[in-house]
PDB file of N, CA and C in Angstrom:
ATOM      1  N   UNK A   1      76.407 -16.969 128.694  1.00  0.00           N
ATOM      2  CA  UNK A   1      76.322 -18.381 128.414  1.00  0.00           C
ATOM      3  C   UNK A   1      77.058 -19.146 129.512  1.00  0.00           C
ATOM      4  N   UNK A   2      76.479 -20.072 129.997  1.00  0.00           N
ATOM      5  CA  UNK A   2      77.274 -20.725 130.799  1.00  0.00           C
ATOM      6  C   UNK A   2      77.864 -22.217 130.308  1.00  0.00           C
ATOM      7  N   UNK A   3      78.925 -21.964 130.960  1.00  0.00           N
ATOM      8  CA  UNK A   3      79.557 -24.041 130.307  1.00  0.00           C
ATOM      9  C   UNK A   3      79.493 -25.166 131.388  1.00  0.00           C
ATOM     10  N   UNK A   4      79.328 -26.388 130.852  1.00  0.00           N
ATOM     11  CA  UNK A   4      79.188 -27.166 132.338  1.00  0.00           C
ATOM     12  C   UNK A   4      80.431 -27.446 133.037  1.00  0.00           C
ATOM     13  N   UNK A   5      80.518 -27.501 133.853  1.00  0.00           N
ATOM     14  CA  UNK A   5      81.539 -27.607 134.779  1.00  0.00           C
ATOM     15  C   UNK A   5      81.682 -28.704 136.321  1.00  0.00           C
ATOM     16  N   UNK A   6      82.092 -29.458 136.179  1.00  0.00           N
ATOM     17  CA  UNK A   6      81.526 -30.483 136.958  1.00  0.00           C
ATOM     18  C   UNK A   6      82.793 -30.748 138.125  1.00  0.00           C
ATOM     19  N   UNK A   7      84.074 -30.561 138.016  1.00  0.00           N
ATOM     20  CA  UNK A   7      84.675 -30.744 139.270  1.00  0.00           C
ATOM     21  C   UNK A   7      85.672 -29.526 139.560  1.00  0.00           C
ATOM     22  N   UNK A   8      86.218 -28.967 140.543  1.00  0.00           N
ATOM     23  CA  UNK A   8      86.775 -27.844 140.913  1.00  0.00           C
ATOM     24  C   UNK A   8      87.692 -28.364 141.834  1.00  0.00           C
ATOM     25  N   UNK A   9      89.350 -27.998 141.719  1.00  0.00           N
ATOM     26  CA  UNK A   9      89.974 -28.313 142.702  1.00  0.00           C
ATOM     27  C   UNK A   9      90.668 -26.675 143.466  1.00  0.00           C
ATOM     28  N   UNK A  10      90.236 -26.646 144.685  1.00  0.00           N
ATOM     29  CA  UNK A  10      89.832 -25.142 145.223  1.00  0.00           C
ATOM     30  C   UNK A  10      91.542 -25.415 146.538  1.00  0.00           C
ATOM     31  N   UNK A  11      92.250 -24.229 146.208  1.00  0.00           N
ATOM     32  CA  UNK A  11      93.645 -24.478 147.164  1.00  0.00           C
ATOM     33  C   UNK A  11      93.226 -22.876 147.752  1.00  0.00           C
ATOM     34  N   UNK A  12      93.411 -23.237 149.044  1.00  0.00           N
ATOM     35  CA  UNK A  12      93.561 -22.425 149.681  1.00  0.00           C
ATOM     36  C   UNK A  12      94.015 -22.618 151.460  1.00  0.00           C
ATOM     37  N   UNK A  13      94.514 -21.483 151.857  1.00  0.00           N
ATOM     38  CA  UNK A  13      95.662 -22.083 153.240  1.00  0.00           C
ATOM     39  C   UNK A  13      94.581 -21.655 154.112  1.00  0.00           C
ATOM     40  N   UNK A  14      93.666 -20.944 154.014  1.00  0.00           N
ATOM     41  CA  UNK A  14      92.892 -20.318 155.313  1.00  0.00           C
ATOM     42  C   UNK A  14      91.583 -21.266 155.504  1.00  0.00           C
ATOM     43  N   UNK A  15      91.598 -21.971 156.730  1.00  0.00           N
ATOM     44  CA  UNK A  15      90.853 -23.253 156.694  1.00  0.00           C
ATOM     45  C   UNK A  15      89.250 -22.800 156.536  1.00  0.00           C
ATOM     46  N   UNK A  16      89.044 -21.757 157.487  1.00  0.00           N
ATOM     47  CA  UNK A  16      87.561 -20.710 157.557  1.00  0.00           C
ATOM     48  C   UNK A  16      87.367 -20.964 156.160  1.00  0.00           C
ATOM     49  N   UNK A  17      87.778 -20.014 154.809  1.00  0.00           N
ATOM     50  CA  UNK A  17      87.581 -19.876 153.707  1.00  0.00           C
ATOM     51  C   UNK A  17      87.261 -20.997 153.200  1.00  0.00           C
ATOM     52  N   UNK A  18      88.622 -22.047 153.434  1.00  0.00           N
ATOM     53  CA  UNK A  18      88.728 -22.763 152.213  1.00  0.00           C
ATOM     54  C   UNK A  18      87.380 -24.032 152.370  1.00  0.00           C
ATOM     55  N   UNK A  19      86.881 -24.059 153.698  1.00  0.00           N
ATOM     56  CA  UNK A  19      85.541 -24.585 154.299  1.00  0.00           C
ATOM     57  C   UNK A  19      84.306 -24.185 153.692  1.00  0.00           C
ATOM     58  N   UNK A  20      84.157 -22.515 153.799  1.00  0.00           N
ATOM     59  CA  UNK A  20      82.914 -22.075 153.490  1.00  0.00           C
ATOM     60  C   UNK A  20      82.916 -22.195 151.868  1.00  0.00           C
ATOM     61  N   UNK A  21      83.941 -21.787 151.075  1.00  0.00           N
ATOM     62  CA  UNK A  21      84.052 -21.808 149.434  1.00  0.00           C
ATOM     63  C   UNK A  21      83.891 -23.298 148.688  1.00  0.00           C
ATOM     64  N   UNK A  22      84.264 -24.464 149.734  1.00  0.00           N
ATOM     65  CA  UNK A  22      84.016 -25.639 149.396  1.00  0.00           C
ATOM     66  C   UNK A  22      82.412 -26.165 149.575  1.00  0.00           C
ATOM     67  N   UNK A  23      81.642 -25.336 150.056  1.00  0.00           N
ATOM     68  CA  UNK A  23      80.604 -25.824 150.886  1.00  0.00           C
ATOM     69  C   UNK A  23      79.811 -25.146 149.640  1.00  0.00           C
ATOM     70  N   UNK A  24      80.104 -23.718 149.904  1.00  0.00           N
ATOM     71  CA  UNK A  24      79.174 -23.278 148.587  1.00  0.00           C
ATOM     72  C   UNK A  24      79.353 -23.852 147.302  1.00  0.00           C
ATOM     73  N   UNK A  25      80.356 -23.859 147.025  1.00  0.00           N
ATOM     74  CA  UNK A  25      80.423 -24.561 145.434  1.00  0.00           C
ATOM     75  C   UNK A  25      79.765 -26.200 145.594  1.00  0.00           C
ATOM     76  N   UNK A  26      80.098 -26.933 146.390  1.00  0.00           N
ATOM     77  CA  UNK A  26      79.572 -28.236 146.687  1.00  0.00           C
ATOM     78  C   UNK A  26      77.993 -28.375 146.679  1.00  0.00           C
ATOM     79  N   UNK A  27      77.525 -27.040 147.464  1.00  0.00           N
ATOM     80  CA  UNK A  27      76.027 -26.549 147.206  1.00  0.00           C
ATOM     81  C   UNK A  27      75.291 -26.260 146.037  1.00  0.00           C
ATOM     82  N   UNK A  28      76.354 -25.797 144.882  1.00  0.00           N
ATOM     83  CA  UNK A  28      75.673 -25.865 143.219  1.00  0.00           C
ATOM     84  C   UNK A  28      75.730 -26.452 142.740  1.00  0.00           C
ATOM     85  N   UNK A  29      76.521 -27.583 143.161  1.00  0.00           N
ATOM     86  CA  UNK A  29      76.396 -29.045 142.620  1.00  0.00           C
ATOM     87  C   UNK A  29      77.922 -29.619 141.747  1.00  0.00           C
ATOM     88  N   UNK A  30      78.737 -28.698 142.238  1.00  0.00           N
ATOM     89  CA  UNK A  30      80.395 -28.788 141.583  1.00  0.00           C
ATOM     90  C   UNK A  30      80.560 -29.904 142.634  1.00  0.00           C
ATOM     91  N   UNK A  31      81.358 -31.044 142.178  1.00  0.00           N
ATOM     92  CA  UNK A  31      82.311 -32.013 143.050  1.00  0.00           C
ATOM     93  C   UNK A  31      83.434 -30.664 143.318  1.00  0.00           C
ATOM     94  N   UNK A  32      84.427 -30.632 144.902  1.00  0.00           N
ATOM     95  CA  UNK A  32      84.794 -30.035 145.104  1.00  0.00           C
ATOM     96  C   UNK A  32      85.854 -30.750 145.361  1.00  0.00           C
ATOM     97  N   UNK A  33      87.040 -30.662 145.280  1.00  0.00           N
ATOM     98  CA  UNK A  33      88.350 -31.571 146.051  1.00  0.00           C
ATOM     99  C   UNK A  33      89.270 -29.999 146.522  1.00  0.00           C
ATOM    100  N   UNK A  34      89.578 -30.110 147.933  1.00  0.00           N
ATOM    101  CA  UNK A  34      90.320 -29.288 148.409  1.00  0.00           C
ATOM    102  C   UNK A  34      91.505 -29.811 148.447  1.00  0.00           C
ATOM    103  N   UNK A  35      92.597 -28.109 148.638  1.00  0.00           N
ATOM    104  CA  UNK A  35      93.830 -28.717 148.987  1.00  0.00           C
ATOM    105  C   UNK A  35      94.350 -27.425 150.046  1.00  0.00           C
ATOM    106  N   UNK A  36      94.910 -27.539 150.743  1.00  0.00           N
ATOM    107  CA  UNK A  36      95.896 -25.496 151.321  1.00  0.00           C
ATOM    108  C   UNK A  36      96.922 -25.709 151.234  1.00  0.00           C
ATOM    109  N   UNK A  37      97.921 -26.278 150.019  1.00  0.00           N
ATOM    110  CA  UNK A  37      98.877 -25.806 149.729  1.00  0.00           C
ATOM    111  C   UNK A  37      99.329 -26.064 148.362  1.00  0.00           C
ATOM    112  N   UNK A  38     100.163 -25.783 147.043  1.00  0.00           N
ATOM    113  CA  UNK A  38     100.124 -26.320 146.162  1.00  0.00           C
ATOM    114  C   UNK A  38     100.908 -27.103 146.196  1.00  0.00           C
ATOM    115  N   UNK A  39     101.630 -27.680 146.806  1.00  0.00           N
ATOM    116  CA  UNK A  39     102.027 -28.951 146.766  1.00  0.00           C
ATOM    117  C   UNK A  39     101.217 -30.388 147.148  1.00  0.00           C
ATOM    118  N   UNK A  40     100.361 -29.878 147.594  1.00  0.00           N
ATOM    119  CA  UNK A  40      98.978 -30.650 147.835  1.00  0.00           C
ATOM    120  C   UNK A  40      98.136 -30.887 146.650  1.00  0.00           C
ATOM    121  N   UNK A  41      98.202 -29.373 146.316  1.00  0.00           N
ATOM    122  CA  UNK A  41      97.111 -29.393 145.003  1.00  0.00           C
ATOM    123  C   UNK A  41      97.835 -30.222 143.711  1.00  0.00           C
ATOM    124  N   UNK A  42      99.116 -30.118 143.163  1.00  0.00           N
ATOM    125  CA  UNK A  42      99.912 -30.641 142.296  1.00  0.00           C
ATOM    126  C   UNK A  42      99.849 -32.535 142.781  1.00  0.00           C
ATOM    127  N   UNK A  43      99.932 -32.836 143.925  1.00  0.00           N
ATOM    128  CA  UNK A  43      99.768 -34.021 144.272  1.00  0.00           C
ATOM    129  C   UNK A  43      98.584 -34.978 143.563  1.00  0.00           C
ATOM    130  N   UNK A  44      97.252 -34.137 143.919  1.00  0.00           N
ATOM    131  CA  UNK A  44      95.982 -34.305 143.622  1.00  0.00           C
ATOM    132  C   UNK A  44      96.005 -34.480 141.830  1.00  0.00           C
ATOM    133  N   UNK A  45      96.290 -33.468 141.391  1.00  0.00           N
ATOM    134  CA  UNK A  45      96.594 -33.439 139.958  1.00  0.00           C
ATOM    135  C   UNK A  45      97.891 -34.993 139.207  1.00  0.00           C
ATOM    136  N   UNK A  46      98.565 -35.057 140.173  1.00  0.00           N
ATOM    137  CA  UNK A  46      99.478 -36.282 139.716  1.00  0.00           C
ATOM    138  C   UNK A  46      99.043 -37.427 139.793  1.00  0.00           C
ATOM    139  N   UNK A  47      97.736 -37.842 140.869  1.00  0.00           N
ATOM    140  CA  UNK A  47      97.241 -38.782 140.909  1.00  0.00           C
ATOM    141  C   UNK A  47      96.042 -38.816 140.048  1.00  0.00           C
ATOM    142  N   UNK A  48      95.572 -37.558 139.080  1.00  0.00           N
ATOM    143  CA  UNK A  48      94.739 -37.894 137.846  1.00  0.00           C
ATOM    144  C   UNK A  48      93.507 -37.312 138.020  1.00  0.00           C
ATOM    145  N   UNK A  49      93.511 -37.087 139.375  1.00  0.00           N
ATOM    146  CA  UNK A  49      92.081 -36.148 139.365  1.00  0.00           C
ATOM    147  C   UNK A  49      92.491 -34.860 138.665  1.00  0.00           C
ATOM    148  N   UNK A  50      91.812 -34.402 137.458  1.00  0.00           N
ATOM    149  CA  UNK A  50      91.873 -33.427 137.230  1.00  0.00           C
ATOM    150  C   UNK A  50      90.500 -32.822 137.004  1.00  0.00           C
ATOM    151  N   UNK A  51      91.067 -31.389 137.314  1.00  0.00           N
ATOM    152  CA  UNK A  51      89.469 -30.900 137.632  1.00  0.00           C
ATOM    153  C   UNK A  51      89.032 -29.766 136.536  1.00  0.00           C
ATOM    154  N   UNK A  52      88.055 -29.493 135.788  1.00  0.00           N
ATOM    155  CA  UNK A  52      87.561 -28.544 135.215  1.00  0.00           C
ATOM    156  C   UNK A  52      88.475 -27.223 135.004  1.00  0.00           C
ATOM    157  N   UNK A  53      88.287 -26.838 136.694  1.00  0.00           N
ATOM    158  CA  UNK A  53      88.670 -25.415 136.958  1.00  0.00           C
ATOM    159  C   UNK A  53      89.711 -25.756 138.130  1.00  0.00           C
ATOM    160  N   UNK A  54      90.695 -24.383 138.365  1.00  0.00           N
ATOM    161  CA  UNK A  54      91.404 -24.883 139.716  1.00  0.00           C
ATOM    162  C   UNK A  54      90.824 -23.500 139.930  1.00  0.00           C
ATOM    163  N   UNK A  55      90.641 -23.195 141.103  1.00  0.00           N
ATOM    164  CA  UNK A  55      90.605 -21.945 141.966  1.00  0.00           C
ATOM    165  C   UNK A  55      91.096 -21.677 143.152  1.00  0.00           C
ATOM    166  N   UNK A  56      92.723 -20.822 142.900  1.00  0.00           N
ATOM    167  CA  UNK A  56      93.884 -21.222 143.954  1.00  0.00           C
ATOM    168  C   UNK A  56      93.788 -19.411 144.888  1.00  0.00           C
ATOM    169  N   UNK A  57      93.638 -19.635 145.661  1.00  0.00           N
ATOM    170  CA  UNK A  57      94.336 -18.207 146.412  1.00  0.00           C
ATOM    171  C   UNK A  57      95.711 -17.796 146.012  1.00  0.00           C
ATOM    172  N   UNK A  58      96.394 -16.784 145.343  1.00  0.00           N
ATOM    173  CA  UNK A  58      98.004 -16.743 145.564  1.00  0.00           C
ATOM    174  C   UNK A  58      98.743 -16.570 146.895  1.00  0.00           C
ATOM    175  N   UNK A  59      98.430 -16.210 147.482  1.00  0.00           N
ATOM    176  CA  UNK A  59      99.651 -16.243 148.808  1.00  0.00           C
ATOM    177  C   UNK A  59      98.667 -17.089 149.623  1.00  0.00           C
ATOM    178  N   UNK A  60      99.903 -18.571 149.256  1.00  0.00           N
ATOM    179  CA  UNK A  60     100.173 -19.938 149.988  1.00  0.00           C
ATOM    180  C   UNK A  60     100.855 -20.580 151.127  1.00  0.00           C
ATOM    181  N   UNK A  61     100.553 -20.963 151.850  1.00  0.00           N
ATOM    182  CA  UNK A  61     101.712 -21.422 152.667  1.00  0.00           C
ATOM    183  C   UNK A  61     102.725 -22.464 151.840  1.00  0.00           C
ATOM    184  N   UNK A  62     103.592 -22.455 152.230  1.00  0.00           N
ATOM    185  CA  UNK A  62     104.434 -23.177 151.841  1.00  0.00           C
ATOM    186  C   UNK A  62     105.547 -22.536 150.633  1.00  0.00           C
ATOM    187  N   UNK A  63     106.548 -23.529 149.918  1.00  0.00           N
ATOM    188  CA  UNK A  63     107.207 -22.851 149.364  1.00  0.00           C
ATOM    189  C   UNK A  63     106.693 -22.412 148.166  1.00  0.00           C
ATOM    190  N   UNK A  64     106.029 -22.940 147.553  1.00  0.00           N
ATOM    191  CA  UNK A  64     104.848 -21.995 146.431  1.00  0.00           C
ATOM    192  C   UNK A  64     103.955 -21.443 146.638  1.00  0.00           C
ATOM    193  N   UNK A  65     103.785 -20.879 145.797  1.00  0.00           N
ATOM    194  CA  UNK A  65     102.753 -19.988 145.998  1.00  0.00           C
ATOM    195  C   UNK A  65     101.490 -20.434 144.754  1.00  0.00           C
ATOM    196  N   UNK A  66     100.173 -19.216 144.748  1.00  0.00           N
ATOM    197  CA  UNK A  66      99.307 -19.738 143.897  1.00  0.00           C
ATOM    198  C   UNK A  66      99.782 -19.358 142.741  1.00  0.00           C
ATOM    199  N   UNK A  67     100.470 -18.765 142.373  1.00  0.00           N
ATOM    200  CA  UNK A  67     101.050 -18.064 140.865  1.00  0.00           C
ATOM    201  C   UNK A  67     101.677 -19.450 140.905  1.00  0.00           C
ATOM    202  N   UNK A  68     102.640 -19.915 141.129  1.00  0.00           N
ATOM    203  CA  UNK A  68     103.734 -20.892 140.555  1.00  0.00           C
ATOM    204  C   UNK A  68     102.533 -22.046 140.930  1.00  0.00           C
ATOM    205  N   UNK A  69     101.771 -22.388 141.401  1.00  0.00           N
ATOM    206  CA  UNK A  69     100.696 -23.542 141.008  1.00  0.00           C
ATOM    207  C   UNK A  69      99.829 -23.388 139.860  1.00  0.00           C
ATOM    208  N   UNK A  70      99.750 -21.842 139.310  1.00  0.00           N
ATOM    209  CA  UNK A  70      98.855 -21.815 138.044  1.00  0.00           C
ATOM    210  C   UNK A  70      99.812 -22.083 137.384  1.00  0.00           C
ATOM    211  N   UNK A  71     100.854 -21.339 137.232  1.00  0.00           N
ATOM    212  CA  UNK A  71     101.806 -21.600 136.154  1.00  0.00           C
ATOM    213  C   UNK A  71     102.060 -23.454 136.057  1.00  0.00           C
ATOM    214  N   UNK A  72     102.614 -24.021 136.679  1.00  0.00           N
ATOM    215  CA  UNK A  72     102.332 -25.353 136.692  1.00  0.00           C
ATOM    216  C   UNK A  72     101.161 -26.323 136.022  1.00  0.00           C
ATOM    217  N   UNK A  73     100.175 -25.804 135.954  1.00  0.00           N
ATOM    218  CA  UNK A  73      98.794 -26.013 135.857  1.00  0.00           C
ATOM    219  C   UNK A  73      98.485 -25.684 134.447  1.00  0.00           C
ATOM    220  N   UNK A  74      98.540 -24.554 133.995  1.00  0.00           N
ATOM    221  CA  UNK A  74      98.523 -24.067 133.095  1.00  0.00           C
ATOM    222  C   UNK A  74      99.634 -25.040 131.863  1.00  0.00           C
ATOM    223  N   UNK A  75     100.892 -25.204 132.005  1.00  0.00           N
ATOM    224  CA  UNK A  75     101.760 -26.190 131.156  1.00  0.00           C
ATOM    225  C   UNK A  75     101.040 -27.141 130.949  1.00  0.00           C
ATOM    226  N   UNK A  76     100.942 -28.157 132.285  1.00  0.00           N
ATOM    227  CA  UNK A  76     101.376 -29.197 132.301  1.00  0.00           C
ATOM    228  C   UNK A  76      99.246 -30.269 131.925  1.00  0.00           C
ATOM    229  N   UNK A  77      98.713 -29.331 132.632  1.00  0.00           N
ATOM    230  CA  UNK A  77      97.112 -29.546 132.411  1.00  0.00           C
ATOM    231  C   UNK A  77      96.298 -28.421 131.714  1.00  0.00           C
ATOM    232  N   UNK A  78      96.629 -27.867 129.851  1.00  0.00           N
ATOM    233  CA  UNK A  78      96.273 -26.547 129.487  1.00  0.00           C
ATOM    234  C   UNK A  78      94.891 -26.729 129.880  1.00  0.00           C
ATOM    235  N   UNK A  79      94.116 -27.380 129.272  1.00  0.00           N
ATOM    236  CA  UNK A  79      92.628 -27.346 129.493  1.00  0.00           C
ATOM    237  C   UNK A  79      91.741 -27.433 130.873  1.00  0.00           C
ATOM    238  N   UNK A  80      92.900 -26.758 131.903  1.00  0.00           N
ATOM    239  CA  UNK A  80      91.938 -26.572 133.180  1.00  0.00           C
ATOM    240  C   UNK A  80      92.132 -25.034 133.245  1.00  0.00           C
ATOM    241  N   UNK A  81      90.788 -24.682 133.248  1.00  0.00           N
ATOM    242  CA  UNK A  81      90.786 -23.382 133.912  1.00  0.00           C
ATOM    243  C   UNK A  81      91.039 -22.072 134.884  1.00  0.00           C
ATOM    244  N   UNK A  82      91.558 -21.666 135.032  1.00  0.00           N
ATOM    245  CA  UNK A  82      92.078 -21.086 136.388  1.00  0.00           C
ATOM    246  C   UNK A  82      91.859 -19.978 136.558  1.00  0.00           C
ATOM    247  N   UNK A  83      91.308 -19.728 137.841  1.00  0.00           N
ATOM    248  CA  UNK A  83      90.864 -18.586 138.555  1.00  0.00           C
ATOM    249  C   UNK A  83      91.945 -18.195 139.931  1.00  0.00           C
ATOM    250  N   UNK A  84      92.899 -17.202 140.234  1.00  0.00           N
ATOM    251  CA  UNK A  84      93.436 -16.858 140.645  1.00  0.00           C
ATOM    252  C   UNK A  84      93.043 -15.844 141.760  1.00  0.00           C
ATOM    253  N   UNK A  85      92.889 -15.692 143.049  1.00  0.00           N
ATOM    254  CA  UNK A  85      92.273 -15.017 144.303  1.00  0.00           C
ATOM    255  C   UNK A  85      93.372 -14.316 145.128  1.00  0.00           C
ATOM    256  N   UNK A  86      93.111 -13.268 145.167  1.00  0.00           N
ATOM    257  CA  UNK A  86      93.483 -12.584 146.309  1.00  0.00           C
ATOM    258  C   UNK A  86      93.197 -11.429 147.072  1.00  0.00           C
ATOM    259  N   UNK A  87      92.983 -11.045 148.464  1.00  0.00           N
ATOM    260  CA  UNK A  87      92.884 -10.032 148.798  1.00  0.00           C
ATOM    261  C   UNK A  87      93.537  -8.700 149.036  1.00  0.00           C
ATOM    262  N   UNK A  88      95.252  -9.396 148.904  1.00  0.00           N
ATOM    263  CA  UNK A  88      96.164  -8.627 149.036  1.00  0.00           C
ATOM    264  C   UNK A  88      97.160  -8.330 147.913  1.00  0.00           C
ATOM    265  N   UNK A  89      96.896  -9.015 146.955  1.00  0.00           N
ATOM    266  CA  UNK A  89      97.799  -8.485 145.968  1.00  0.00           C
ATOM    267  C   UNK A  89      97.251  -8.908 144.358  1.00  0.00           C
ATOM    268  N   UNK A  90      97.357  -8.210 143.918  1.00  0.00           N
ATOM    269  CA  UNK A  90      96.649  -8.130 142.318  1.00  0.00           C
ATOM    270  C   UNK A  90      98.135  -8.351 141.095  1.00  0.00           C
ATOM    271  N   UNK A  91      98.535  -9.214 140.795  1.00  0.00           N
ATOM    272  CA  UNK A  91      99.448  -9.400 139.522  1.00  0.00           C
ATOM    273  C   UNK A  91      99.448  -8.550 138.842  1.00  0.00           C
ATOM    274  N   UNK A  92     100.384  -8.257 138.330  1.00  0.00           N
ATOM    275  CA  UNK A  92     100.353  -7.607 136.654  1.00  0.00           C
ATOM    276  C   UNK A  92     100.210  -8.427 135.689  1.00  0.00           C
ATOM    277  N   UNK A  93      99.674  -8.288 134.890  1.00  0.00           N
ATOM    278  CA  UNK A  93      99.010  -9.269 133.355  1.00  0.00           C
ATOM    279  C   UNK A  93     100.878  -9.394 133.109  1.00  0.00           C
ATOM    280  N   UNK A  94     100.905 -10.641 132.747  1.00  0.00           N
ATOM    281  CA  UNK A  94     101.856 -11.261 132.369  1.00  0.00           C
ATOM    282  C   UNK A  94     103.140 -11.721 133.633  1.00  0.00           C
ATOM    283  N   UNK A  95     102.421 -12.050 134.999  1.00  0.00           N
ATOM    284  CA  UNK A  95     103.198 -12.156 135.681  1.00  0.00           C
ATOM    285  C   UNK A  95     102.045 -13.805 136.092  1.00  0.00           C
ATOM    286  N   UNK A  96     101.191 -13.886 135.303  1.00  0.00           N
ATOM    287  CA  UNK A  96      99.908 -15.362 135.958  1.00  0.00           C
ATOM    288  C   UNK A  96     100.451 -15.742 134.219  1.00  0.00           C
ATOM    289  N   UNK A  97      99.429 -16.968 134.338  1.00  0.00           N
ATOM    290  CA  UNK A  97      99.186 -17.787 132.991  1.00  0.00           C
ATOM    291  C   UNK A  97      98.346 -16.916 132.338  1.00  0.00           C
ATOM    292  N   UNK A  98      98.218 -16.515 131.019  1.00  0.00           N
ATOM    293  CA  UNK A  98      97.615 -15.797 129.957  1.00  0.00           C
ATOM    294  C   UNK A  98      96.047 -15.813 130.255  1.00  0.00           C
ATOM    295  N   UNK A  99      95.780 -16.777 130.376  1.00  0.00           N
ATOM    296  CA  UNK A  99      93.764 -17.514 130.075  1.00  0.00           C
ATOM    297  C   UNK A  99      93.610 -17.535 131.487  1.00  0.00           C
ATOM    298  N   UNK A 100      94.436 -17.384 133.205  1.00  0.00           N
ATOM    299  CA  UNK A 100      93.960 -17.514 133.718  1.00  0.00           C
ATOM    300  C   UNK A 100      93.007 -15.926 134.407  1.00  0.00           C
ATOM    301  N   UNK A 101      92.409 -15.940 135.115  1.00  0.00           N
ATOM    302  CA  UNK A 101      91.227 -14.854 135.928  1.00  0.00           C
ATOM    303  C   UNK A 101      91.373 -14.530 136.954  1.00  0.00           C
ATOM    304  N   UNK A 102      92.050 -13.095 137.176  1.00  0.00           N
ATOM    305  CA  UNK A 102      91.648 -12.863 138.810  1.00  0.00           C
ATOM    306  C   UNK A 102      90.527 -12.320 139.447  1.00  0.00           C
ATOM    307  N   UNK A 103      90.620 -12.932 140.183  1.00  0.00           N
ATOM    308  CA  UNK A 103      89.472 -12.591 140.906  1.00  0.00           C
ATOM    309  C   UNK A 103      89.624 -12.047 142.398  1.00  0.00           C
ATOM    310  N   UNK A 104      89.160 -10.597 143.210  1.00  0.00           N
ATOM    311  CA  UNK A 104      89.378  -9.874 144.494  1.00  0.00           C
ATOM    312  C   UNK A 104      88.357 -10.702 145.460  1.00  0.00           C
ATOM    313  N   UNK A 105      89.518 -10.643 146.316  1.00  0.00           N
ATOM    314  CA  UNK A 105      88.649 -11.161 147.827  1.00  0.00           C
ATOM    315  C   UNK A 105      88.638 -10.217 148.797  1.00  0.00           C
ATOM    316  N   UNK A 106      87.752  -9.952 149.663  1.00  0.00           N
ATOM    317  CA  UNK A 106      86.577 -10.838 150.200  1.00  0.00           C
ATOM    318  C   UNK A 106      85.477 -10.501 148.301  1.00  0.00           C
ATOM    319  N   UNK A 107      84.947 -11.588 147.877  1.00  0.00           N
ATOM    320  CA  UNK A 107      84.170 -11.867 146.747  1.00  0.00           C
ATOM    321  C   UNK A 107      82.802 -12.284 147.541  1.00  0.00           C
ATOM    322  N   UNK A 108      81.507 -11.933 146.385  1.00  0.00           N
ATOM    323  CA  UNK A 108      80.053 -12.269 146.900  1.00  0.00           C
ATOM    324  C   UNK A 108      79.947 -13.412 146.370  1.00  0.00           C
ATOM    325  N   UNK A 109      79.513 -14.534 146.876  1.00  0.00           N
ATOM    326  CA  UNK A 109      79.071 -16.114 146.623  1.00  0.00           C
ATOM    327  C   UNK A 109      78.735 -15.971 145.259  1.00  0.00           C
ATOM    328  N   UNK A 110      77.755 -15.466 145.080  1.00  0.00           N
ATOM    329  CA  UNK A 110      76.702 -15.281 143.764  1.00  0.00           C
ATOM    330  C   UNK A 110      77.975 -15.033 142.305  1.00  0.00           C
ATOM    331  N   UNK A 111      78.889 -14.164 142.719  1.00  0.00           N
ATOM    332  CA  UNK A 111      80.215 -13.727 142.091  1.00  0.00           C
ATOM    333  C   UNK A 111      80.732 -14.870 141.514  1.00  0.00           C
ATOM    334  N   UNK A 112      81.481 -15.416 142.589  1.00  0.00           N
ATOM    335  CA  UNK A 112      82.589 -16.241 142.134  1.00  0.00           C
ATOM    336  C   UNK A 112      81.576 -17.670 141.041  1.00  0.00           C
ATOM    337  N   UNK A 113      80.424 -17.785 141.608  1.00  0.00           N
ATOM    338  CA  UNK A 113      79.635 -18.796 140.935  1.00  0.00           C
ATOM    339  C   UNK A 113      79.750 -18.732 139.666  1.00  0.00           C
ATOM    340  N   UNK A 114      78.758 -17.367 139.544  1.00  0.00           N
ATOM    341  CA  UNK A 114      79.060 -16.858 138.315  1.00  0.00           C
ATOM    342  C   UNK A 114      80.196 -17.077 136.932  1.00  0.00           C
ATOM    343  N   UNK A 115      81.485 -16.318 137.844  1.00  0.00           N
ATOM    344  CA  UNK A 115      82.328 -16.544 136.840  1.00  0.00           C
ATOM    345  C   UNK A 115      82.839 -18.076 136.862  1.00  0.00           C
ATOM    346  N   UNK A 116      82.764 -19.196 137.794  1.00  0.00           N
ATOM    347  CA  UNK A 116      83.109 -20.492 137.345  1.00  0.00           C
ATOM    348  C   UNK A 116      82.412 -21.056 136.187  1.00  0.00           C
ATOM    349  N   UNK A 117      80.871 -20.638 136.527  1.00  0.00           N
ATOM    350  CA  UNK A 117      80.109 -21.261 135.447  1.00  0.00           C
ATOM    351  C   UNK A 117      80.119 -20.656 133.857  1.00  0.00           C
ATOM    352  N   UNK A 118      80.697 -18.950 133.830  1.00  0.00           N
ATOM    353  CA  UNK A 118      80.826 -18.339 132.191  1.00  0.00           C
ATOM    354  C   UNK A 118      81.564 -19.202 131.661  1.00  0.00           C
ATOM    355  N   UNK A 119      81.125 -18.384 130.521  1.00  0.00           N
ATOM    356  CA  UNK A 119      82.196 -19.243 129.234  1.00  0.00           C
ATOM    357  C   UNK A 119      83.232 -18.161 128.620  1.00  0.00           C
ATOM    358  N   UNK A 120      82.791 -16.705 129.212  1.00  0.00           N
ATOM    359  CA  UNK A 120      83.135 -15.307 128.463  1.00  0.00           C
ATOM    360  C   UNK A 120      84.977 -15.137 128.735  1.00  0.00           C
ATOM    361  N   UNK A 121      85.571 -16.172 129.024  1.00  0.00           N
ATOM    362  CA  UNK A 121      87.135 -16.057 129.628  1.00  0.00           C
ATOM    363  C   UNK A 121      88.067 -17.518 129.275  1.00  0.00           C
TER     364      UNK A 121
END
């Protein structure tokens, strides 16, 4: 089943990525608002855009990281979704927000679509 989902705020530090992942999702018809750092992304969120889903990379530049932007996210905005990325390091369940999703990178387009649009999480 899929749910509608209409804006995505996508953090990520690697400009390549955070370009092509904005482009594709922008291509299925998600409004996309980028950020590459979470202090960027928390900014975005303070000024009221809030988005559906966040979909943060964890290792961030800066002094946070994507774990302490879900966790943030998760409190302070429960009803946004979060999808959590990385290529290099996988959490242990109970070290992210409960409801949020990881997801391994490098990921297939068709993939990550996918799970933005389920409802199964």
């Amino acid at each position: 089943m899929t749910i509608p989902v209409s804006a995505v705020l996508l953090v990520e530090d690697d400009h390549l990525i955070l370009d092509s992942t904005a482009r594709l999702l922008a291509d299925d018809g998600l409004e996309v608002t980028c950020a590459s750092n979470a202090e960027q992304a928390l900014a975005i969120l303070g000024d009221g855009r809030i988005p559906s889903i966040l979909v943060t990379d964890i290792n961030l530049d800066g002094p946070s990281s994507g774990l302490d932007l879900a966790r943030s996210v998760a409190e302070a905005w429960p009803d946004v979704r979060l999808i959590l990325i990385s290529g290099e390091t996988r959490p242990a369940p109970g070290h992210y927000p409960e409801k949020a999703v990881f997801f391994t990178k490098p990921y297939a387009s068709g993939a990550l679509l996918t799970l933005i649009r389920s409802s199964d999480w």
